[in-house]
C-alpha atoms as a PDB file:
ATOM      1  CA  UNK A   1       5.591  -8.220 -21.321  1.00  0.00           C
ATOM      2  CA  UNK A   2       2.420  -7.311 -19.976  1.00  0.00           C
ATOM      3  CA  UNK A   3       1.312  -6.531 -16.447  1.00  0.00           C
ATOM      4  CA  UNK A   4      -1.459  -8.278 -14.851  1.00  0.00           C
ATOM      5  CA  UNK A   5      -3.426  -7.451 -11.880  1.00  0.00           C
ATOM      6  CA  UNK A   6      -5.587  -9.391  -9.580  1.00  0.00           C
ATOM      7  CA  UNK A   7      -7.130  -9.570  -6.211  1.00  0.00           C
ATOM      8  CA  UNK A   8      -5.313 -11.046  -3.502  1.00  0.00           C
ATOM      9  CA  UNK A   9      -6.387 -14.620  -2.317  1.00  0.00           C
ATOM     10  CA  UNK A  10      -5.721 -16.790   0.581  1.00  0.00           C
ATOM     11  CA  UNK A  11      -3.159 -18.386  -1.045  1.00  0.00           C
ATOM     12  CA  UNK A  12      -0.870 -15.267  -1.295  1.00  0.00           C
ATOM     13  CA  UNK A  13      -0.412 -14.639   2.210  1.00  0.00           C
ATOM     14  CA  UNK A  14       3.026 -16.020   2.434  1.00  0.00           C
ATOM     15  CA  UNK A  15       3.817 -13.975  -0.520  1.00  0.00           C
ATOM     16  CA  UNK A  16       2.355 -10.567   0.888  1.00  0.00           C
ATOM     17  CA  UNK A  17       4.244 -10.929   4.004  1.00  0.00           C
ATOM     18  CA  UNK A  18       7.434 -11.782   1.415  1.00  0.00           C
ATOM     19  CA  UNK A  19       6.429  -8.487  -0.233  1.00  0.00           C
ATOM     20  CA  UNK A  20       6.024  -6.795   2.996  1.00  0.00           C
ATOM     21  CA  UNK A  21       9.215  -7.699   4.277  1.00  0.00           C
ATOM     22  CA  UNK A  22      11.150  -7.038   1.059  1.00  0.00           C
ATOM     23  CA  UNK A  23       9.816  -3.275   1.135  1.00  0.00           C
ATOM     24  CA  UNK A  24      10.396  -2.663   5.006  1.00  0.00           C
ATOM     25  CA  UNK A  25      14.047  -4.109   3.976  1.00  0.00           C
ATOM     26  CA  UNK A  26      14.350  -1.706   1.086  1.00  0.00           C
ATOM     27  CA  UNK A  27      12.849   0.958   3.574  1.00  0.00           C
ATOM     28  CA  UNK A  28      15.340  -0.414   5.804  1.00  0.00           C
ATOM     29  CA  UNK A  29      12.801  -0.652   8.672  1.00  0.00           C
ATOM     30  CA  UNK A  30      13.330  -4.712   8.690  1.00  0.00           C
ATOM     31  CA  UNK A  31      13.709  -4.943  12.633  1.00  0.00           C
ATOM     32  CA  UNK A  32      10.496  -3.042  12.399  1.00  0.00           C
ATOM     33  CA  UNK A  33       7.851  -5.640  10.733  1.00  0.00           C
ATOM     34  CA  UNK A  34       6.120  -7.637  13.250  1.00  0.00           C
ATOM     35  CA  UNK A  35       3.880  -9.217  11.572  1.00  0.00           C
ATOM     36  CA  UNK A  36       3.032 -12.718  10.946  1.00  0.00           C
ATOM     37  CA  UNK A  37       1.265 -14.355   8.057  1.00  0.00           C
ATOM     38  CA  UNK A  38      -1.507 -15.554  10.353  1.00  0.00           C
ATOM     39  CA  UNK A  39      -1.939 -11.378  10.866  1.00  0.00           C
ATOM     40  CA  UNK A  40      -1.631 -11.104   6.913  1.00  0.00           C
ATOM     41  CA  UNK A  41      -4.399 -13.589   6.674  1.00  0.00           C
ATOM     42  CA  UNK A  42      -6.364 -12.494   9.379  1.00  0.00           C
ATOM     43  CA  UNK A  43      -6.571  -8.927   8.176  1.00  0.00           C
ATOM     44  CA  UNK A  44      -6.964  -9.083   4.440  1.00  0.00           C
ATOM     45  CA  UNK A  45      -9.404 -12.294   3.760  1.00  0.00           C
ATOM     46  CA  UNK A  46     -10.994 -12.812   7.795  1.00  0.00           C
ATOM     47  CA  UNK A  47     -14.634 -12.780   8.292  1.00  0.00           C
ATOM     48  CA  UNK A  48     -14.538  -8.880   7.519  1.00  0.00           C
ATOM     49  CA  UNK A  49     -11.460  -7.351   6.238  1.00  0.00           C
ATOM     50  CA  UNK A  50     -10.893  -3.681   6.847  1.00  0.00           C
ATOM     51  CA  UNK A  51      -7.159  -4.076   4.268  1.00  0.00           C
ATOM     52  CA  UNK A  52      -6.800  -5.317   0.526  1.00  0.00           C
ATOM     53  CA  UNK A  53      -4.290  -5.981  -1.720  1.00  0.00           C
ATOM     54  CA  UNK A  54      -3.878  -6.246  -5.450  1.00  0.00           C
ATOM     55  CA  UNK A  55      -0.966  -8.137  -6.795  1.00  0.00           C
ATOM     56  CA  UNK A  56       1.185  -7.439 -10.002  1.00  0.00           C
ATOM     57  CA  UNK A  57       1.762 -10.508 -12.259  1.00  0.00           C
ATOM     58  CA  UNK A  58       4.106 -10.818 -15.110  1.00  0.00           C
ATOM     59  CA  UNK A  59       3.719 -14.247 -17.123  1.00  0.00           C
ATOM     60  CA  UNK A  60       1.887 -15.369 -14.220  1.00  0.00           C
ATOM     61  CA  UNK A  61       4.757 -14.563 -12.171  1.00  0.00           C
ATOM     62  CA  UNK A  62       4.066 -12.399  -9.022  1.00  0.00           C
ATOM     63  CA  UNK A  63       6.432  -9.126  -9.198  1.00  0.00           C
ATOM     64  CA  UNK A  64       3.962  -6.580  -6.859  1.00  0.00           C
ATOM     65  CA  UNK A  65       2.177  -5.826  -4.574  1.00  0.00           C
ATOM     66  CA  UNK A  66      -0.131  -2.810  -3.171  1.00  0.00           C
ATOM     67  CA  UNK A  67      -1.876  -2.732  -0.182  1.00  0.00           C
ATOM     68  CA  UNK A  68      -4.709  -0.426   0.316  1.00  0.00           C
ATOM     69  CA  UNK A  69      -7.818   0.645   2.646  1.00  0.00           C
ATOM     70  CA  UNK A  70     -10.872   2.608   2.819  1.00  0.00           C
ATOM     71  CA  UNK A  71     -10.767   5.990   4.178  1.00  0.00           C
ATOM     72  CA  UNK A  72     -13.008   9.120   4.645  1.00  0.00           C
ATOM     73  CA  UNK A  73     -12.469  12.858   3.739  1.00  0.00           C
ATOM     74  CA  UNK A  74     -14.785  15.190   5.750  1.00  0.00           C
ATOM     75  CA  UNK A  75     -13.778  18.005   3.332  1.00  0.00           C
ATOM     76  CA  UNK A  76     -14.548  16.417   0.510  1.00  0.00           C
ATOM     77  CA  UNK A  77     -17.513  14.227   1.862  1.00  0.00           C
ATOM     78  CA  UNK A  78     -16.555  10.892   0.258  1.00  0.00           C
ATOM     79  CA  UNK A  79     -14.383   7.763   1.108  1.00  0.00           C
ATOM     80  CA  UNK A  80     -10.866   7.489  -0.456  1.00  0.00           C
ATOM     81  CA  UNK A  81      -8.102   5.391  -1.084  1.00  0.00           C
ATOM     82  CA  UNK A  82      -4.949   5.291   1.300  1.00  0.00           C
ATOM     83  CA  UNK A  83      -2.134   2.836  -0.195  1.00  0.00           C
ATOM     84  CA  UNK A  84      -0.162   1.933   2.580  1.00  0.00           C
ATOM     85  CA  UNK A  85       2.500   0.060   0.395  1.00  0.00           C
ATOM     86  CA  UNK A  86       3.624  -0.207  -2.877  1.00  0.00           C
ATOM     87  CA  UNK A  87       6.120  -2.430  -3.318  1.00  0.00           C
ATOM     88  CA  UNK A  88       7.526  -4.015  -6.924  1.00  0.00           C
ATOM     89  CA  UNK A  89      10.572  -6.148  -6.690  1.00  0.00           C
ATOM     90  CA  UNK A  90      13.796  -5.192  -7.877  1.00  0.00           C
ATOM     91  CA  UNK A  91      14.552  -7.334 -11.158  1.00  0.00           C
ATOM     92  CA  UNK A  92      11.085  -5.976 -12.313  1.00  0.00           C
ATOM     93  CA  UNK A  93      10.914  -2.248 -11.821  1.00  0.00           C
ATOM     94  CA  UNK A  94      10.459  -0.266 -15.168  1.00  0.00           C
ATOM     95  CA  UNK A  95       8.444  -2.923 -16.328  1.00  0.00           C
ATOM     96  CA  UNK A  96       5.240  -0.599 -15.706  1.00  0.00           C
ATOM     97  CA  UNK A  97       4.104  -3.035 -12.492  1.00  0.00           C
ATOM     98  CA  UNK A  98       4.163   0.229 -10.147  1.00  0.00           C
ATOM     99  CA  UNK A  99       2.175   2.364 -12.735  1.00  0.00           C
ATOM    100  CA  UNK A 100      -0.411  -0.717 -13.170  1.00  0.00           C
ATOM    101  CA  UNK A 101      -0.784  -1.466  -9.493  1.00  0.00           C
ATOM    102  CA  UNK A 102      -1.569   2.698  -9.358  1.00  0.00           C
ATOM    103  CA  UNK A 103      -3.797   2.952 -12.212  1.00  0.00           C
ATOM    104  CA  UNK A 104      -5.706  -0.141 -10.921  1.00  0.00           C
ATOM    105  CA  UNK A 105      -6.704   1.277  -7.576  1.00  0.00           C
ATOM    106  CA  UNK A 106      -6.989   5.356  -9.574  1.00  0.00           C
ATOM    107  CA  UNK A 107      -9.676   3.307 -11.809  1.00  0.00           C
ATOM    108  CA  UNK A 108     -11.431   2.086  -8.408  1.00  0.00           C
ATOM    109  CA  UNK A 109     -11.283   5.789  -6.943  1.00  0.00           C
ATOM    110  CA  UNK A 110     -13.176   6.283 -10.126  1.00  0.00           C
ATOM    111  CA  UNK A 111     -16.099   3.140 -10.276  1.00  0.00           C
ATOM    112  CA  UNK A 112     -16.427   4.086  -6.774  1.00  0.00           C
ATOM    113  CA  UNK A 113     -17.117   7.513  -6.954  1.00  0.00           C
ATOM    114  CA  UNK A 114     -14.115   7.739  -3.833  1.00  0.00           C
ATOM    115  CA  UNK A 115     -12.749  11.101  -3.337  1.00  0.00           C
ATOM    116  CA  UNK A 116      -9.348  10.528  -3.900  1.00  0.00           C
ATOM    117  CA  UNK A 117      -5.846   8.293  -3.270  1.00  0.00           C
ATOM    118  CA  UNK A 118      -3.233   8.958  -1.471  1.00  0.00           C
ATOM    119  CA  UNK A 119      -0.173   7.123   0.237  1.00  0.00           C
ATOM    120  CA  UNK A 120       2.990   9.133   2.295  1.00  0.00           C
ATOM    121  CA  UNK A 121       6.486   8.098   0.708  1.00  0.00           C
ATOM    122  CA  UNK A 122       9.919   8.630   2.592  1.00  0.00           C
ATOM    123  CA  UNK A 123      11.460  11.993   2.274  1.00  0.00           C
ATOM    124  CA  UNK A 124      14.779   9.874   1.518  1.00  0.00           C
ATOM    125  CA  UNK A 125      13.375   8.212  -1.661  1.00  0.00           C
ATOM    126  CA  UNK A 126      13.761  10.156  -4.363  1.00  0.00           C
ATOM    127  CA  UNK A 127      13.229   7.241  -6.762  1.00  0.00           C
ATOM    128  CA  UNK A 128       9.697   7.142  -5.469  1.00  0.00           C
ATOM    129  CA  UNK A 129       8.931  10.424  -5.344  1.00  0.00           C
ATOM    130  CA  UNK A 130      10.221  11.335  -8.983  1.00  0.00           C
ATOM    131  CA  UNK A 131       7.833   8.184  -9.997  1.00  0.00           C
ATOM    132  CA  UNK A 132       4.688   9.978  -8.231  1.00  0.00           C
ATOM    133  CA  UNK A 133       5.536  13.125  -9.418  1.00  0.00           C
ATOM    134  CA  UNK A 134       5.746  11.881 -13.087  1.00  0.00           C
ATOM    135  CA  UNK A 135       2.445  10.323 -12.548  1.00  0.00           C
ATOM    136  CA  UNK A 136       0.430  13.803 -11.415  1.00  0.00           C
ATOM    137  CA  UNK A 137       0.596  13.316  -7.560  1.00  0.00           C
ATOM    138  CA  UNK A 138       1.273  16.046  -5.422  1.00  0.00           C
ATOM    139  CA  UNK A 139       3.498  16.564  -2.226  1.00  0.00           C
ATOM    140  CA  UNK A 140       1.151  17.412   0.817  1.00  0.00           C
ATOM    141  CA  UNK A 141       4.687  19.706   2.386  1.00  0.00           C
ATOM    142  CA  UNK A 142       2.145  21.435   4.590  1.00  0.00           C
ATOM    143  CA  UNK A 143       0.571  18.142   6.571  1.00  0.00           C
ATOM    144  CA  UNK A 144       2.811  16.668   9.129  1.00  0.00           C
ATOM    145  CA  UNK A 145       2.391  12.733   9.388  1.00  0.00           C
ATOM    146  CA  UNK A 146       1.802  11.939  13.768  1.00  0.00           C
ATOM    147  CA  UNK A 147       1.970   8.842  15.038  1.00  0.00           C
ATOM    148  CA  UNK A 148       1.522   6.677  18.380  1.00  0.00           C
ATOM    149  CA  UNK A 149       1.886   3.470  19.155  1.00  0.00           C
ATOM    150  CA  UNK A 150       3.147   1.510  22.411  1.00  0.00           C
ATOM    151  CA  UNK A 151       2.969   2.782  25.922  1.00  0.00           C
ATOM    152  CA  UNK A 152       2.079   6.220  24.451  1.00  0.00           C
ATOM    153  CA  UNK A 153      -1.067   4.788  22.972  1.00  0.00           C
ATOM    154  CA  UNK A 154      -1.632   2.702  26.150  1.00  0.00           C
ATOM    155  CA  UNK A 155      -1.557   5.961  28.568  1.00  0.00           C
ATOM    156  CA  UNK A 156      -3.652   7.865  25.896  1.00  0.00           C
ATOM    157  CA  UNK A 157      -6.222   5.126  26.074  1.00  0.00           C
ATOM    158  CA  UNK A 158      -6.273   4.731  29.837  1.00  0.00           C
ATOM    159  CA  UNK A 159      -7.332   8.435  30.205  1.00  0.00           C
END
């Protein structure tokens, strides 16, 4: 069967916070997902989104999703690609949805002239990582990933 991929609508926020939950499940970071479908909404199709998303269809039938921004490389002097998920549901994996969703936003690096695409995976999920690896993508070992959110970014910003 094949895969189809389109832009995200309005419509699909329900589903994208579906998809969003399903991966922080399978991530099992669940308790972690705050979101709301109002934020979905909001961020992805409000009066100036800064997020996208592209969703995988077979036979019409939503399987995937990836969820994507704009970023900038001061090395190489050009805006990228960072996927911040990629999620296809269970029943559906092999069917090529992942390696669609993938090639979709690789062939927008391209039109775009963007510098390149990149996403972080967790260490844990070898699944994943044998997937990127079979597709050409390489481990960044040597970058470590900080983050801060919370009272740490509160006393940061109150400086």
């Amino acid at each position: 069967m094949p895969v189809t991929i389109r832009p995200a609508v309005p419509g699909d926020s329900a589903l994208i916070l579906q998809f969003i939950r399903d991966l922080a499940e399978y991530e099992k970071l669940l308790d972690a997902v705050e979101a709301t479908r109002d934020d979905v909404t909001v961020a992805l199709f409000g009066e100036n989104p800064k997020a996208f998303c592209d969703i995988a269809e077979i036979d019409g039938e939503p399987v995937g999703f990836a969820l994507w921004f704009y970023n900038f490389s001061t090395f190489v002097g050009r805006h990228g690609i960072y996927l911040e998920d990629l999620f296809v549901r269970p029943e559906a994996r092999g069917s090529g949805a992942g390696k669609a969703l993938l090639a979709n936003l690789a062939r927008r690096c391209l039109d775009e002239n963007l510098g390149r695409l990149e996403w972080a995976v967790l260490d844990w999920n070898a699944p994943s990582i044998a997937f990127y690896d079979s597709l050409g993508a390489a481990a960044m070992d040597e970058w470590i990933v900080r983050r801060m959110t919370g009272d740490a970014l509160r006393k940061l910003a109150a400086l």
